[in-house]
Protein backbone atom coordinates (compact mmCIF):
# COMPACT_ATOMS: atom_id res chain seq x y z
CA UNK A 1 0.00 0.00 0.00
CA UNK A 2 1.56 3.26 -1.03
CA UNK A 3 -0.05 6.63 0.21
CA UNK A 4 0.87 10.59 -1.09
CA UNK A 5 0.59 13.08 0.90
CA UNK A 6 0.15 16.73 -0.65
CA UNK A 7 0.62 19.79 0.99
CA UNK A 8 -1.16 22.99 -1.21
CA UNK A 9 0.42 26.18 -0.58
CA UNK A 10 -2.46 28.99 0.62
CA UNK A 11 -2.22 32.56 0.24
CA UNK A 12 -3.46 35.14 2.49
CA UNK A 13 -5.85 38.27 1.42
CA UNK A 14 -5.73 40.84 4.07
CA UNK A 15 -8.73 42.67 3.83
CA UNK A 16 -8.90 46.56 5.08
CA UNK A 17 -12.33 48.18 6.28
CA UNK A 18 -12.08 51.98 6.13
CA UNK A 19 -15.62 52.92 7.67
CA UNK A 20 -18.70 51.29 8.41
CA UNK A 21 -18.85 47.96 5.56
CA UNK A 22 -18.73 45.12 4.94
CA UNK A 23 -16.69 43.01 2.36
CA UNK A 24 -18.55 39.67 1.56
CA UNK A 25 -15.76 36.78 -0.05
CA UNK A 26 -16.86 34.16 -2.19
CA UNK A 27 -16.59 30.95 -1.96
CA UNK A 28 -15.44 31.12 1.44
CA UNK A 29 -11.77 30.98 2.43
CA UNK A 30 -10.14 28.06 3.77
CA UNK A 31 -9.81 29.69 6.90
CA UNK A 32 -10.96 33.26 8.27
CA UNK A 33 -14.26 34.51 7.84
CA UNK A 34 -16.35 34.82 4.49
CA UNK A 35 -17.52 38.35 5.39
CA UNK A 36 -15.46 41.06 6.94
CA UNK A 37 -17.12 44.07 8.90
CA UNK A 38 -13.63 45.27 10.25
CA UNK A 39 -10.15 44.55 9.19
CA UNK A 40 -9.11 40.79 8.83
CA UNK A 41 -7.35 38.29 7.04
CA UNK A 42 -8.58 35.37 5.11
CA UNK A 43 -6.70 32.53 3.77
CA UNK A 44 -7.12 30.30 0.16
CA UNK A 45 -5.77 27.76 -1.75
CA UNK A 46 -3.70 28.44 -4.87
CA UNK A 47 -6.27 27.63 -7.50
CA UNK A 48 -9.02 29.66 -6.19
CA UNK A 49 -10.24 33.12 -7.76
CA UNK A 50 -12.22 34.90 -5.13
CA UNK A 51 -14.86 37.61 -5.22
CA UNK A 52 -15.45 40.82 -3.14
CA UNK A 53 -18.53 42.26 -2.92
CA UNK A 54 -19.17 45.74 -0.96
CA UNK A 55 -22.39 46.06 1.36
CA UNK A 56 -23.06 49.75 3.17
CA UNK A 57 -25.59 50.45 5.35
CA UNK A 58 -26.65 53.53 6.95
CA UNK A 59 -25.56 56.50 6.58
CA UNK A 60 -22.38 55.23 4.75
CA UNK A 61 -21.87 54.80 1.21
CA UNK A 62 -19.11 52.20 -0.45
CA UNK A 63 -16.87 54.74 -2.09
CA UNK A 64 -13.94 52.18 -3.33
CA UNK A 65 -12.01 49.02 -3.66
CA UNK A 66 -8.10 49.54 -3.98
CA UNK A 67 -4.81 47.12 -3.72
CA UNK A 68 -4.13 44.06 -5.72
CA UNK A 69 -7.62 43.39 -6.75
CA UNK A 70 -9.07 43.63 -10.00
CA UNK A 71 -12.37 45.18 -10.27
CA UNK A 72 -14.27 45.17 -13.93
CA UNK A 73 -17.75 46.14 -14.76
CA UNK A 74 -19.44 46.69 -11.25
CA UNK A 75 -17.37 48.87 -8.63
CA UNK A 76 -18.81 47.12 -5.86
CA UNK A 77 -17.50 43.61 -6.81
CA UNK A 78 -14.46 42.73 -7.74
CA UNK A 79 -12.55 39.75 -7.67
CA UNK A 80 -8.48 38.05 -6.80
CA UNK A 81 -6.39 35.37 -7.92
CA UNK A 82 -4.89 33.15 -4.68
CA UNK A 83 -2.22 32.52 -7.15
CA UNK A 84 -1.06 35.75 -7.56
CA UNK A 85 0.39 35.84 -3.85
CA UNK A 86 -0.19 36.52 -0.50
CA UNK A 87 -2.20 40.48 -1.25
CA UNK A 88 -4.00 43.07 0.43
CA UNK A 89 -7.39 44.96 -0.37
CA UNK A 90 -9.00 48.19 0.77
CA UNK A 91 -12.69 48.90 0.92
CA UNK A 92 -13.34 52.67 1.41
CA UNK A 93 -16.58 53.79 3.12
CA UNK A 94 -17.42 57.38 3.50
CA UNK A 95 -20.60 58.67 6.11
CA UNK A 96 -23.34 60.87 4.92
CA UNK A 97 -24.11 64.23 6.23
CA UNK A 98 -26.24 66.85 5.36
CA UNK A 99 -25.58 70.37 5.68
CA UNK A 100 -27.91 72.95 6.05
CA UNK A 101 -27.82 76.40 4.44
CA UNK A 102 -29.86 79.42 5.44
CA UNK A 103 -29.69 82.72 3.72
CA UNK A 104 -31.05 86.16 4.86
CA UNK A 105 -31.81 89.15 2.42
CA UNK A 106 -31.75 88.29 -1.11
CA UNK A 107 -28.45 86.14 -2.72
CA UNK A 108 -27.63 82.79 -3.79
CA UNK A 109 -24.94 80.59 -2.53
CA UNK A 110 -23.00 78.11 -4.83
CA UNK A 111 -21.09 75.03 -4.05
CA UNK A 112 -18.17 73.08 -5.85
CA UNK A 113 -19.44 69.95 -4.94
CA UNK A 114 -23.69 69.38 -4.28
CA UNK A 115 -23.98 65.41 -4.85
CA UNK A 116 -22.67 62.06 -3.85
CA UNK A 117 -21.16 61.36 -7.20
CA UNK A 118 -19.24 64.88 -7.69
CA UNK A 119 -17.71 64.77 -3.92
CA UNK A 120 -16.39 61.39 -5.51
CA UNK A 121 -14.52 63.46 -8.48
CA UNK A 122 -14.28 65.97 -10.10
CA UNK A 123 -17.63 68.61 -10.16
CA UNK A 124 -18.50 72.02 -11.34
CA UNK A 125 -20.49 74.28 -9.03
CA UNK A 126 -24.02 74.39 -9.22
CA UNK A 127 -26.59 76.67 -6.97
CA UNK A 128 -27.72 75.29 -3.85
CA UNK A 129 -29.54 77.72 -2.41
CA UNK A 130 -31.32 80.60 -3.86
CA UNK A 131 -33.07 83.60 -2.32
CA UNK A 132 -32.88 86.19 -5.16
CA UNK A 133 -36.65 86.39 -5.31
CA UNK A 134 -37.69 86.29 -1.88
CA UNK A 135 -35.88 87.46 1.18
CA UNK A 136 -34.12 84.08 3.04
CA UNK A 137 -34.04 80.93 2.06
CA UNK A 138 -33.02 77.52 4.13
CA UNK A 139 -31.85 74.56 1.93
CA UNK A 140 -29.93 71.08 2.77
CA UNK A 141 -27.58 69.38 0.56
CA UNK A 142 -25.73 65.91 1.14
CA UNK A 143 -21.98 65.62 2.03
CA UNK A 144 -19.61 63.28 3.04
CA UNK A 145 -18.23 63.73 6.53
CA UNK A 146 -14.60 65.23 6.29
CA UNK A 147 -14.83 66.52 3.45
CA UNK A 148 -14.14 70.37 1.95
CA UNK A 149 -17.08 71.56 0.44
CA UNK A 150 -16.39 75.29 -1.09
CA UNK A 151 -19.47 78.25 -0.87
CA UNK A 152 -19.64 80.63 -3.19
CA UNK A 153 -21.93 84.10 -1.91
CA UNK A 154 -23.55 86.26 -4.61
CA UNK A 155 -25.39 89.07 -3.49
CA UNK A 156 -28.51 90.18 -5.51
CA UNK A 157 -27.96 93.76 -7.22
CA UNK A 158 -29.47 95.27 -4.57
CA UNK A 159 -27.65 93.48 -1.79
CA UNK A 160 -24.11 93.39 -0.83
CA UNK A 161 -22.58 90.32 1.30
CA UNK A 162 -21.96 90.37 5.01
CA UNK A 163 -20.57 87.79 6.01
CA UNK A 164 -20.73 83.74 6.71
CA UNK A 165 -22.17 82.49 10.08
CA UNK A 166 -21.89 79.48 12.05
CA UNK A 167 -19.80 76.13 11.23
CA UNK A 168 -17.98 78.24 8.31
């Protein structure tokens, strides 16, 4: 009787939660978890190709995958080869705040960046609150928390500005 014994090298995907998420992994590693909801480490065999999938839930929104992944198509899945070697992956969340703009006298306020997608990129500025034909205005917008969000003031012509009160 003759027996073989053999030993499969396994690679290890460290996984990196920035926020509130949680990175799903399909099929499930050989050992570690198959979902990660904070930083961890997961281990596979050297044939298997495993996917990432991004869940938010709350206030936060998935923002990114980055490291030695390869995401195609859908930016909330993407996928690694155990073969490529022991690798690392980052999922970026970002939390959702809204800001709140009030204007008195008669102006309008724009911002560089007034939406989820253009605090992502690149985006042009765009009015977000208006009170040129009545005299104050209160309007929200959503933000990212952290983040730089530029106000522009323009005075109607028969205003002037005064100034900016409260968090700015």
């Amino acid at each position: 009787v003759t027996s073989t014994a053999k030993f499969l090298q396994r690679y290890s995907l460290f996984v990196d939660i920035t926020g509130t998420g949680t990175v799903s992994l399909s099929p499930a590693p050989v050992s570690g978890a198959s979902s990660c909801a904070t930083d961890c480490t997961v281990y596979y065999g050297n044939t298997d190709v495993v996917t990432l999938t991004a869940s938010s839930s709350g206030a936060w929104d998935f923002i990114s995958f980055g490291g030695a992944i390869s995401c195609a198509g859908s930016p909330t899945v993407c996928s690694w080869s155990a073969p490529a070697g022991n690798a690392s992956a980052t999922a970026l969340f970002r939390q959702r705040t809204t800001l709140t703009l009030a204007i008195t006298g008669k102006g309008s306020v724009t911002a560089d960046k007034v939406s989820l997608t253009e605090l992502q990129g690149a985006g042009t500025s765009k009015t977000v609150c208006n009170a040129a034909l009545a005299n104050g205005a209160v309007c929200t917008f959503t933000s990212y928390a952290g983040t730089s969000v530029s106000l522009t003031a323009t005075a109607d012509s028969t205003y002037r500005f005064g100034a900016w009160g409260g968090d700015c």
